[in-house]
Protein backbone atom coordinates (compact mmCIF):
# COMPACT_ATOMS: atom_id res chain seq x y z
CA UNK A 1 33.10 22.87 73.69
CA UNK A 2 29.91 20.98 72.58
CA UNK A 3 31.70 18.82 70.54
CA UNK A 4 34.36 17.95 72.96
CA UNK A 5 31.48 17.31 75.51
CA UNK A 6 29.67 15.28 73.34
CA UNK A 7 32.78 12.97 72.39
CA UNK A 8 33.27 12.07 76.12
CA UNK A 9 29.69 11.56 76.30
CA UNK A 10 30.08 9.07 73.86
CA UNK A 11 32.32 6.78 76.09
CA UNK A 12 30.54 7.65 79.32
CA UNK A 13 27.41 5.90 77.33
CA UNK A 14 28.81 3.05 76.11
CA UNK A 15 30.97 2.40 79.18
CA UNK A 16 28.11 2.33 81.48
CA UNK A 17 30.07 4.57 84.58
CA UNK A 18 27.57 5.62 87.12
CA UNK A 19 27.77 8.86 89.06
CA UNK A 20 29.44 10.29 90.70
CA UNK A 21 32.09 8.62 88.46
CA UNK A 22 32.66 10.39 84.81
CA UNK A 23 35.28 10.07 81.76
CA UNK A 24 37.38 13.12 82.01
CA UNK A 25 40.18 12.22 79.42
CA UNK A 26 40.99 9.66 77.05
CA UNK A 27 44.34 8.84 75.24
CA UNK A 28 45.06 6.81 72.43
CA UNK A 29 48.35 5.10 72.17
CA UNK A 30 48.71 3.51 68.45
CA UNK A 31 52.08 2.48 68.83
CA UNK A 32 50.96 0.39 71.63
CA UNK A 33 47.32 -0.25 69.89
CA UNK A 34 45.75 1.26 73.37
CA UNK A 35 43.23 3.12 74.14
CA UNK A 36 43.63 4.56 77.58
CA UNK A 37 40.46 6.07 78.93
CA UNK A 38 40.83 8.25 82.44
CA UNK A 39 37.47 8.42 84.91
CA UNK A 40 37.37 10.43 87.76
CA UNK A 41 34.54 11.22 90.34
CA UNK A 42 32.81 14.57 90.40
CA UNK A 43 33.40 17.19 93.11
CA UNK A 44 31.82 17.02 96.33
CA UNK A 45 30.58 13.42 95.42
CA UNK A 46 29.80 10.76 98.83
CA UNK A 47 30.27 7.37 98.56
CA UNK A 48 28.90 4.48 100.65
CA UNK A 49 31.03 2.96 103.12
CA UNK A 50 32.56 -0.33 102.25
CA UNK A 51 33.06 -1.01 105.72
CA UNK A 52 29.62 -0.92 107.33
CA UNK A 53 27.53 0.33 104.34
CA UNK A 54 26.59 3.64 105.88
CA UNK A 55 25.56 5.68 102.52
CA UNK A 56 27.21 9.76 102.24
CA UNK A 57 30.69 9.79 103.45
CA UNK A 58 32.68 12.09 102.42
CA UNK A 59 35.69 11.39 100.65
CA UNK A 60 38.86 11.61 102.73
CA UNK A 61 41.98 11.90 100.51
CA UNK A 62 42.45 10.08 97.04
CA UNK A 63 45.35 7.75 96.17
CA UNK A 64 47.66 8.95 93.67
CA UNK A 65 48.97 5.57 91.28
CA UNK A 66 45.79 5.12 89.17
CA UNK A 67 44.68 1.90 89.17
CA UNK A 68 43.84 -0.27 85.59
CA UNK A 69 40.77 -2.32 84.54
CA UNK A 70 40.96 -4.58 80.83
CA UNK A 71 37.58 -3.63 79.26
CA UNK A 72 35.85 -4.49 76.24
CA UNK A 73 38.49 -3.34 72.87
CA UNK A 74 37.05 -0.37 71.54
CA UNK A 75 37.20 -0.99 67.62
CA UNK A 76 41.09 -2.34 67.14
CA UNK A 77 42.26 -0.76 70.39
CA UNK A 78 42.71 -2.43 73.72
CA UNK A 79 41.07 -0.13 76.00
CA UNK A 80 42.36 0.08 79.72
CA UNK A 81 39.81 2.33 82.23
CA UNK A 82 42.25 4.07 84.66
CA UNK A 83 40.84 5.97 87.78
CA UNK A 84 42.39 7.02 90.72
CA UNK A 85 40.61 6.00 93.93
CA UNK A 86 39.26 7.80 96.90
CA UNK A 87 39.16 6.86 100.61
CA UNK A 88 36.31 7.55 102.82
CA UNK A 89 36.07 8.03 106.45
CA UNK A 90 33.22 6.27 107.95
CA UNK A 91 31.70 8.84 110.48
CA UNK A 92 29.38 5.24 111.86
CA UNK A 93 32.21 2.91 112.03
CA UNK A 94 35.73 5.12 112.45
CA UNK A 95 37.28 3.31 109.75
CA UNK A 96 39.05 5.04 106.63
CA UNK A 97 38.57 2.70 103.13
CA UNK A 98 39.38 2.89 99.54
CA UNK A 99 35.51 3.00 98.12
CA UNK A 100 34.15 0.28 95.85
CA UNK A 101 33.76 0.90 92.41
CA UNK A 102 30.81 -0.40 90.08
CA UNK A 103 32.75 -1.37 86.83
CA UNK A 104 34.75 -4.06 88.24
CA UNK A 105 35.08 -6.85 91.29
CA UNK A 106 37.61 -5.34 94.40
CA UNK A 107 40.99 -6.26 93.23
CA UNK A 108 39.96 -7.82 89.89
CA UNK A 109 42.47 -6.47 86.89
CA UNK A 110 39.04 -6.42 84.75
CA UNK A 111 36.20 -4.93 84.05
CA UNK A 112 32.50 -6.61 84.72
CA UNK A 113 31.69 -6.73 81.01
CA UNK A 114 35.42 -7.70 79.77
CA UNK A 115 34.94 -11.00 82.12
CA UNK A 116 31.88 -11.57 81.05
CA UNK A 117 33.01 -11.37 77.92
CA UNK A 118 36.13 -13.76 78.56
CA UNK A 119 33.33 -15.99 80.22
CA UNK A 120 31.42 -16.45 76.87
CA UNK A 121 34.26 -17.19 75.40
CA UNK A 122 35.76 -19.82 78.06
CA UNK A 123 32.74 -21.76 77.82
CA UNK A 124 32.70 -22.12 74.02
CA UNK A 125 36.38 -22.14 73.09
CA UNK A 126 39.57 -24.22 75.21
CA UNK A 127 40.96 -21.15 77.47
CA UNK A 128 44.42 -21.22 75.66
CA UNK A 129 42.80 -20.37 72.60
CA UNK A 130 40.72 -17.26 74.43
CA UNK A 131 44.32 -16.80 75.85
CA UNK A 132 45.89 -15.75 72.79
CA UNK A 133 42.61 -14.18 70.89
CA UNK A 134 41.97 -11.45 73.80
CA UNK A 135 46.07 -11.28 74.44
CA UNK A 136 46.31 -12.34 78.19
CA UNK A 137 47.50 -14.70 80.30
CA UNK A 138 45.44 -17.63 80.27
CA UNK A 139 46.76 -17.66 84.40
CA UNK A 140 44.62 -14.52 84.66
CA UNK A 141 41.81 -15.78 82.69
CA UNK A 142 41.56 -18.76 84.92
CA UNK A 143 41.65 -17.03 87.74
CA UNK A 144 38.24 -15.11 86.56
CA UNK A 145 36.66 -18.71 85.49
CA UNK A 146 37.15 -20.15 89.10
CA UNK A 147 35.67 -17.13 90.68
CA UNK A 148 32.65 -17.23 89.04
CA UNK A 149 32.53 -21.24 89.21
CA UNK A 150 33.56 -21.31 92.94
CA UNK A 151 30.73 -18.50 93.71
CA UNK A 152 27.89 -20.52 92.06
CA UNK A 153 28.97 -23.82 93.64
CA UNK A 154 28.93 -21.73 96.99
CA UNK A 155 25.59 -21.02 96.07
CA UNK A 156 24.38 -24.15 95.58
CA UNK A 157 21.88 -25.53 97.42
CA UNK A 158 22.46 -29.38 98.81
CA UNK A 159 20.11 -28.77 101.87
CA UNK A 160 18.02 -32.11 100.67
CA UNK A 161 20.51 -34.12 99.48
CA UNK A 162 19.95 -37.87 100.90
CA UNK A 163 21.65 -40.30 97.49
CA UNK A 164 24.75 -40.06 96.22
CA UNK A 165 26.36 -41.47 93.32
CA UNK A 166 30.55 -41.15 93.26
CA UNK A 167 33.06 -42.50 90.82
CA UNK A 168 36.51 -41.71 89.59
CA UNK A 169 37.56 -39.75 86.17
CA UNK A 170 40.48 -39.64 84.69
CA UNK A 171 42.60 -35.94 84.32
CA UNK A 172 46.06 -36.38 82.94
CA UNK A 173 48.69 -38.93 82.37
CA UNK A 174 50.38 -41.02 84.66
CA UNK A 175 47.30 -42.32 86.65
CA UNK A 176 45.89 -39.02 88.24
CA UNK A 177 42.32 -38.59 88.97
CA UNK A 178 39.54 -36.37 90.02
CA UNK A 179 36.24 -38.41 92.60
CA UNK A 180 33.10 -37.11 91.03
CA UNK A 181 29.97 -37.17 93.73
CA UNK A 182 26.49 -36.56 91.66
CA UNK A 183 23.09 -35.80 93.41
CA UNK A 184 20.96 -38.68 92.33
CA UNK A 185 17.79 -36.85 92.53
CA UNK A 186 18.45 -33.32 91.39
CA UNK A 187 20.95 -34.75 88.70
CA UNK A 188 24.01 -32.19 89.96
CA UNK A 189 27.47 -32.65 90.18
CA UNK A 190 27.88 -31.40 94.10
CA UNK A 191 31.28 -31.81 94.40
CA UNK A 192 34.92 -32.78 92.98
CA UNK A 193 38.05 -33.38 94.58
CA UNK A 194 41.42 -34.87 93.85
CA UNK A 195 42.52 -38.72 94.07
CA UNK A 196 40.09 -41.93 94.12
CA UNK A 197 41.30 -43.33 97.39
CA UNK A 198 39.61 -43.59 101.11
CA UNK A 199 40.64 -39.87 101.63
CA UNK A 200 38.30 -38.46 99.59
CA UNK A 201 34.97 -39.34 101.33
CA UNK A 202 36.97 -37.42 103.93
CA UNK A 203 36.83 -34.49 101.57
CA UNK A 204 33.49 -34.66 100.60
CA UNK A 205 32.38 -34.90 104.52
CA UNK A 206 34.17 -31.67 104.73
CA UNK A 207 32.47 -29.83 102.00
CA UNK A 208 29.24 -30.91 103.30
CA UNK A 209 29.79 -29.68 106.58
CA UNK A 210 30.94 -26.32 105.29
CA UNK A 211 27.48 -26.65 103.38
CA UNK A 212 25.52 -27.48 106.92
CA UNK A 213 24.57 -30.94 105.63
CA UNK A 214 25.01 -33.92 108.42
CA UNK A 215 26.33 -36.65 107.36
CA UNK A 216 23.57 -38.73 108.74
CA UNK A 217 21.12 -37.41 106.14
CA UNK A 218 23.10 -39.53 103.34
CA UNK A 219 20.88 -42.34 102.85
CA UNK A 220 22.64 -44.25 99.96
CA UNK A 221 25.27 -44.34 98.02
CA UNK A 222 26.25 -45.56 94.95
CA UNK A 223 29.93 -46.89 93.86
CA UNK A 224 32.22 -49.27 92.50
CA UNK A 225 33.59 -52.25 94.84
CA UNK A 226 36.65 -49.91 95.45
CA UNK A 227 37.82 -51.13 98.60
CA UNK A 228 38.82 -47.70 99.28
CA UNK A 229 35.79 -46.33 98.32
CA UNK A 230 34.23 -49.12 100.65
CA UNK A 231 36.43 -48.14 103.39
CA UNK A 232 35.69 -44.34 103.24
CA UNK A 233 32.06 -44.89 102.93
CA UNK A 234 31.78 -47.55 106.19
CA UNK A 235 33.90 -44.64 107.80
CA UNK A 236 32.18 -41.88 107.47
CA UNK A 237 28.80 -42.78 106.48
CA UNK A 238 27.73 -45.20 108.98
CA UNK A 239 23.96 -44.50 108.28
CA UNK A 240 24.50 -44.94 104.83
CA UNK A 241 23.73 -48.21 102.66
CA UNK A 242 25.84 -48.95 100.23
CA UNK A 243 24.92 -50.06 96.36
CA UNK A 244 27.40 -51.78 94.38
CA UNK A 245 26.84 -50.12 90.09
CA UNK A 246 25.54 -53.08 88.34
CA UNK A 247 27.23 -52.02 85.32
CA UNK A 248 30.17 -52.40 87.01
CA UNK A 249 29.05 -56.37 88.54
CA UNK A 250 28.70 -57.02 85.09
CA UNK A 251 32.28 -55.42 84.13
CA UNK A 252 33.50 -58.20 86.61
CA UNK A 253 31.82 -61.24 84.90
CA UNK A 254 32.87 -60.09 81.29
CA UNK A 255 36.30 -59.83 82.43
CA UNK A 256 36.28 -63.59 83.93
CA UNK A 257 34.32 -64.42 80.82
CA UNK A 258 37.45 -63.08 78.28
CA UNK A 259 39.36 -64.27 80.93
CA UNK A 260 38.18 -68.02 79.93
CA UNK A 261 38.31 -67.49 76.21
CA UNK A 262 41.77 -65.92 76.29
CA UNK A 263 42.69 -69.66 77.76
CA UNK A 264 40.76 -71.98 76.11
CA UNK A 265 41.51 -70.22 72.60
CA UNK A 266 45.02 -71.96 72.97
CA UNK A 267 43.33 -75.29 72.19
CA UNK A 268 40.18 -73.68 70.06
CA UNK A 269 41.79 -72.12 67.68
CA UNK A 270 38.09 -71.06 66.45
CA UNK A 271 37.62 -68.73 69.27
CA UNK A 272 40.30 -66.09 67.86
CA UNK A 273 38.65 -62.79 67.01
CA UNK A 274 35.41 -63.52 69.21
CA UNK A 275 36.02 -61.52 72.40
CA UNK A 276 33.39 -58.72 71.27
CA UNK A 277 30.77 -61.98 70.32
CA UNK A 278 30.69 -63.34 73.93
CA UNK A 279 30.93 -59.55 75.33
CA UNK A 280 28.54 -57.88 73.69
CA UNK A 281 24.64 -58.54 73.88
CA UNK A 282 23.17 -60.63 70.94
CA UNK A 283 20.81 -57.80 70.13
CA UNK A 284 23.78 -55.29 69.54
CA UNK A 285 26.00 -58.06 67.48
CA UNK A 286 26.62 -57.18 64.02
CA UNK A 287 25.75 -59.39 61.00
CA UNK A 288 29.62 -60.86 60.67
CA UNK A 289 29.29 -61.35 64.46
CA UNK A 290 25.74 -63.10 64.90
CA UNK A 291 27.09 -65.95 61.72
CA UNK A 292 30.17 -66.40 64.22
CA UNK A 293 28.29 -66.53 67.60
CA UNK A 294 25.72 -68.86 66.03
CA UNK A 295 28.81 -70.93 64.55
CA UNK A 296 30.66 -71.10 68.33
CA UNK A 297 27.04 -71.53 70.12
CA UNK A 298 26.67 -75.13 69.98
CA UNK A 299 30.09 -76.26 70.33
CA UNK A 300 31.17 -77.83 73.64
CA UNK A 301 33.24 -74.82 74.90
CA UNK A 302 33.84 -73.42 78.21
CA UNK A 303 33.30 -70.04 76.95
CA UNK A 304 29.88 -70.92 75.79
CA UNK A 305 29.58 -72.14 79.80
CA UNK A 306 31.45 -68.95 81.40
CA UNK A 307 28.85 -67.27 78.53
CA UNK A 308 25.67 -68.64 79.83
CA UNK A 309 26.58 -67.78 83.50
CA UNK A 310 26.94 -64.25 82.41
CA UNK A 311 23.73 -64.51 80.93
CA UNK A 312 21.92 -65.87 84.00
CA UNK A 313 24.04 -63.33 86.28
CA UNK A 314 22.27 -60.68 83.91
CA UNK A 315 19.01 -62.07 83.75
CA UNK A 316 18.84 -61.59 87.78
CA UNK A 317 18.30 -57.74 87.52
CA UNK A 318 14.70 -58.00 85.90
CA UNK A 319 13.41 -60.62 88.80
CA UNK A 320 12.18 -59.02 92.10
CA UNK A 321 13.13 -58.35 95.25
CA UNK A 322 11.67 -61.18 96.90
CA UNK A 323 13.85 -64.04 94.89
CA UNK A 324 17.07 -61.74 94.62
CA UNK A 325 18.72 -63.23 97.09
CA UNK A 326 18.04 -66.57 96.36
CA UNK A 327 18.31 -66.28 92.67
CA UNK A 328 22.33 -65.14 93.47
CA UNK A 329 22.53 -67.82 95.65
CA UNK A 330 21.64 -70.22 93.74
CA UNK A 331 24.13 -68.25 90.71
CA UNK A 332 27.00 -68.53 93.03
CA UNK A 333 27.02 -72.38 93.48
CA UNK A 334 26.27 -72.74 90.19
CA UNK A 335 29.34 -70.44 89.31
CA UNK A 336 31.59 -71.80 91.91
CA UNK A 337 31.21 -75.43 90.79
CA UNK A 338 31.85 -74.69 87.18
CA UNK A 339 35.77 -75.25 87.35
CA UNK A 340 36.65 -72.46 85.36
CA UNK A 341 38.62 -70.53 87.65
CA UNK A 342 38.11 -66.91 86.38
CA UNK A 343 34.54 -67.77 86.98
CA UNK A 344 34.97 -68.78 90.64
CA UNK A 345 37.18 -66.11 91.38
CA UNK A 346 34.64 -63.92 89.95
CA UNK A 347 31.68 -65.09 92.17
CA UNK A 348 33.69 -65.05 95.31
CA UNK A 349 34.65 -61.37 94.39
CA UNK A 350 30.67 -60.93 94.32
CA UNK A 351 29.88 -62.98 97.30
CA UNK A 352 32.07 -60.88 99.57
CA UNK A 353 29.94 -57.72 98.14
CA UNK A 354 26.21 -59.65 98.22
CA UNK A 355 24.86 -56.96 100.07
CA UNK A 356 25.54 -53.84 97.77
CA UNK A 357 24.83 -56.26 94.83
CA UNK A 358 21.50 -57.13 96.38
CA UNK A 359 20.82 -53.51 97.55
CA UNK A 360 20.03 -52.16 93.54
CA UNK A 361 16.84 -53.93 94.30
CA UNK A 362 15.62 -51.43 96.66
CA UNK A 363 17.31 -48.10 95.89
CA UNK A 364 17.55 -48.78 92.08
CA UNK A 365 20.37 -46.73 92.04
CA UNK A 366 23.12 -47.26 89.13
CA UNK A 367 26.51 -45.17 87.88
CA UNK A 368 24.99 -44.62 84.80
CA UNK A 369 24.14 -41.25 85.13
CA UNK A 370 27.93 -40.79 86.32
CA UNK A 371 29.43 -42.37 83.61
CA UNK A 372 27.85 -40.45 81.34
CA UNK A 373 29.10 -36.98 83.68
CA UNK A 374 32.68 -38.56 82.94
CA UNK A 375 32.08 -38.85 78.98
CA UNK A 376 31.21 -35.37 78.80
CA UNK A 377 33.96 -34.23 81.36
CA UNK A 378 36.34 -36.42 79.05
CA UNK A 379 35.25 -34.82 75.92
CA UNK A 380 35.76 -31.21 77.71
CA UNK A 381 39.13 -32.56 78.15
CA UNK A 382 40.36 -33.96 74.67
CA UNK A 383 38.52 -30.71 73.19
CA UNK A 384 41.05 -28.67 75.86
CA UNK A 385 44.05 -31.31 75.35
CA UNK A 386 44.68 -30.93 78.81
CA UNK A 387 44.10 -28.95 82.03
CA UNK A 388 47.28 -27.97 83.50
CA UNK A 389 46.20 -27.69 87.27
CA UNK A 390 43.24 -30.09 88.98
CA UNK A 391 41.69 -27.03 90.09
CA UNK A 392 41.31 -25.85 86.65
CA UNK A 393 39.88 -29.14 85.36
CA UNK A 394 37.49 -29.31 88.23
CA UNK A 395 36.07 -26.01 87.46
CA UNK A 396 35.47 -26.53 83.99
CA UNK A 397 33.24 -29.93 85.37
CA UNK A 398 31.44 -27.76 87.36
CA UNK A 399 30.32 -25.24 84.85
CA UNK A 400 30.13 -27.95 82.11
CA UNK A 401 27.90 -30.61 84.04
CA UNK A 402 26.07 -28.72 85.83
CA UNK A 403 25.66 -25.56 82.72
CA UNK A 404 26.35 -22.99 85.12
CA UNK A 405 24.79 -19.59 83.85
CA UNK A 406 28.50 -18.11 84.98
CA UNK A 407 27.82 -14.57 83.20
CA UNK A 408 24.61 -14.02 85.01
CA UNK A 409 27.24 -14.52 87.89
CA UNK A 410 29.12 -12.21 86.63
């Protein structure tokens, strides 16, 4: 009898069941590689209400199917925990319930250390591969990873937030994206959603109102020239200013600039092979590429002109404030006069945005800090080959950007 006691007190110990709760019986199936371990609840045991929370109700009647947790394999053996599960009548509220139990979440087909377990794993390995190591579903492992995720983004704090930086990320094939929105002063990725059009900024004006943040507290915010994004913004921001990425201005010039070699190259048959000499900065050119650039430098090209306006254009973000305006101004004409038409389509583009251009100067704010978010988030990707749902994808952002501590969730 002692040894038989001491046997069960083995996997009461390691299993970590509170009272009134105890392992009466366990079973172990080879054939199936199971190990089926039975818990029941002592006699005379009271349970809290999970009603109202009134503490020493008596239990009412007990439900016959037992019900299955996955918990942690015990050596080679899957190990299921079955219990059957009592009701309680409430003698405060009237109500009869099936109590809660402390090994697992209500309704969840695991135990609290299996998905913590499964949690470890999802963050460290792509969830097809913990799919087929633990021998589930990787439907039903998801389904634990957005849980946790979806709690700690609920408790997430956004009370303060006032700047916002947002830009689009790529998650599959066949142009379909995820909006990113980052917290430029705490650093956190607040919130992901589907698409990159106007309707988004819809989204996101939802999610902060289920967060209790008015809109009018958004100060500024930081984007591409999107005209959706634009559109969105004027929308449903209207106390918002709006900053136009300077990495992205400068995306605009370089593309008029290549735009202008790609032509002229027809007639300059030197200029083949030199898209990465006029794109790059001279400091970042490599030896091959500095002989070329100071070879192409000095001839009379229109690159070299389309190159110097780029130059000049770049040159604007280290004056100050007070000349900004001016200083683009002055840009402009000089752009606008230089008949290369890339060029002048290029500074009308930036004309029509002056304002966000101009605005850098006082909120300083840039998509740098998102772009790198989306290399990461990319990298999560490749590493993954592929999210098969958005939700998924978003999820993994989440916890990856923001290095959720999901298993002290958990």
């Amino acid at each position: 009898m002692q040894d038989f006691q001491e046997r069960y007190d083995v996997f009461q110990s390691a299993l970590e069941i509170p009272e009134p709760w105890y392992v009466f019986h366990h079973e172990l199936a080879k054939e199936e590689n199971t190990l089926h371990i039975y818990i029941e609840y002592r006699s005379g045991a009271e349970f809290s209400c999970p009603n109202c929370g009134k503490s020493g109700c008596k239990v009412h009647d007990t439900l016959d199917q037992d019900r299955t947790w996955r918990h942690l394999d015990f050596w080679q053996y899957q190990t299921l925990l079955r219990a059957r599960m009592p009701r309680v009548k409430c003698d405060a509220c009237g109500k009869i319930r099936t109590v809660h139990i402390e090994w697992a979440r209500s309704g969840a087909g695991f135990s609290f250390l299996f998905e913590q377990h499964l949690l470890s794993l999802m963050i460290e390995m792509p969830v097809a591969a913990v799919a087929r190591k633990v021998g589930e579903h990787d439907t039903r492992l998801w389904r634990v990873f957005n849980y946790y995720v979806n709690k700690a983004m609920e408790d997430m704090d956004v009370s303060e937030l006032k700047r916002v930086a947002m830009d689009e990320t790529s998650r599959a094939k066949g142009h379909k994206y995820i909006t990113l929105f980052i917290d430029m002063d705490t650093k956190r990725l607040i919130f992901a959603t589907k698409g990159k059009g106007a309707d988004v900024l819809q989204d996101f004006c939802l999610h902060l109102d289920h967060k209790g943040v008015s809109r009018s507290q958004i100060e500024d915010i930081c984007c591409d020239m999107s005209p959706s994004f634009i559109s969105g913004i004027e929308k449903n921001f209207s106390n918002a200013s709006i900053t136009f990425d300077k990495f992205h201005v400068m995306k605009l010039v370089n593309e008029a600039l290549d735009q202008v070699r790609r032509e002229e190259q027809a007639t300059q048959p030197e200029l083949k092979n030199s898209r990465y000499v006029w794109l790059k900065n001279q400091g970042n050119l490599t030896k091959k590429q500095e002989a070329q650039f100071q070879k192409l430098k000095d001839m009379d090209l229109k690159t070299g002109r389309a190159y110097r306006m780029k130059l000049s254009l770049q040159n604007m973000w280290t004056r100050s404030y007070i000349i900004s305006k001016l200083y683009f101004n002055e840009w402009y004409n000089w752009a606008t006069r230089s008949q290369l038409k890339p060029m002048i389509d290029a500074a009308k583009s930036l004309k029509r945005h002056q304002d966000g251009i101009l605005r850098w100067f006082e909120s300083k704010m840039t998509n740098g800090l998102i772009e790198g978010t989306n290399s990461l988030i990319q990298a999560v990707k490749r590493k993954a080959r592929g999210y098969r749902t958005a939700e998924n994808f978003i999820a993994m952002a989440y916890a990856t950007v923001n290095k959720l501590d999901l298993i002290k969730q958990s």
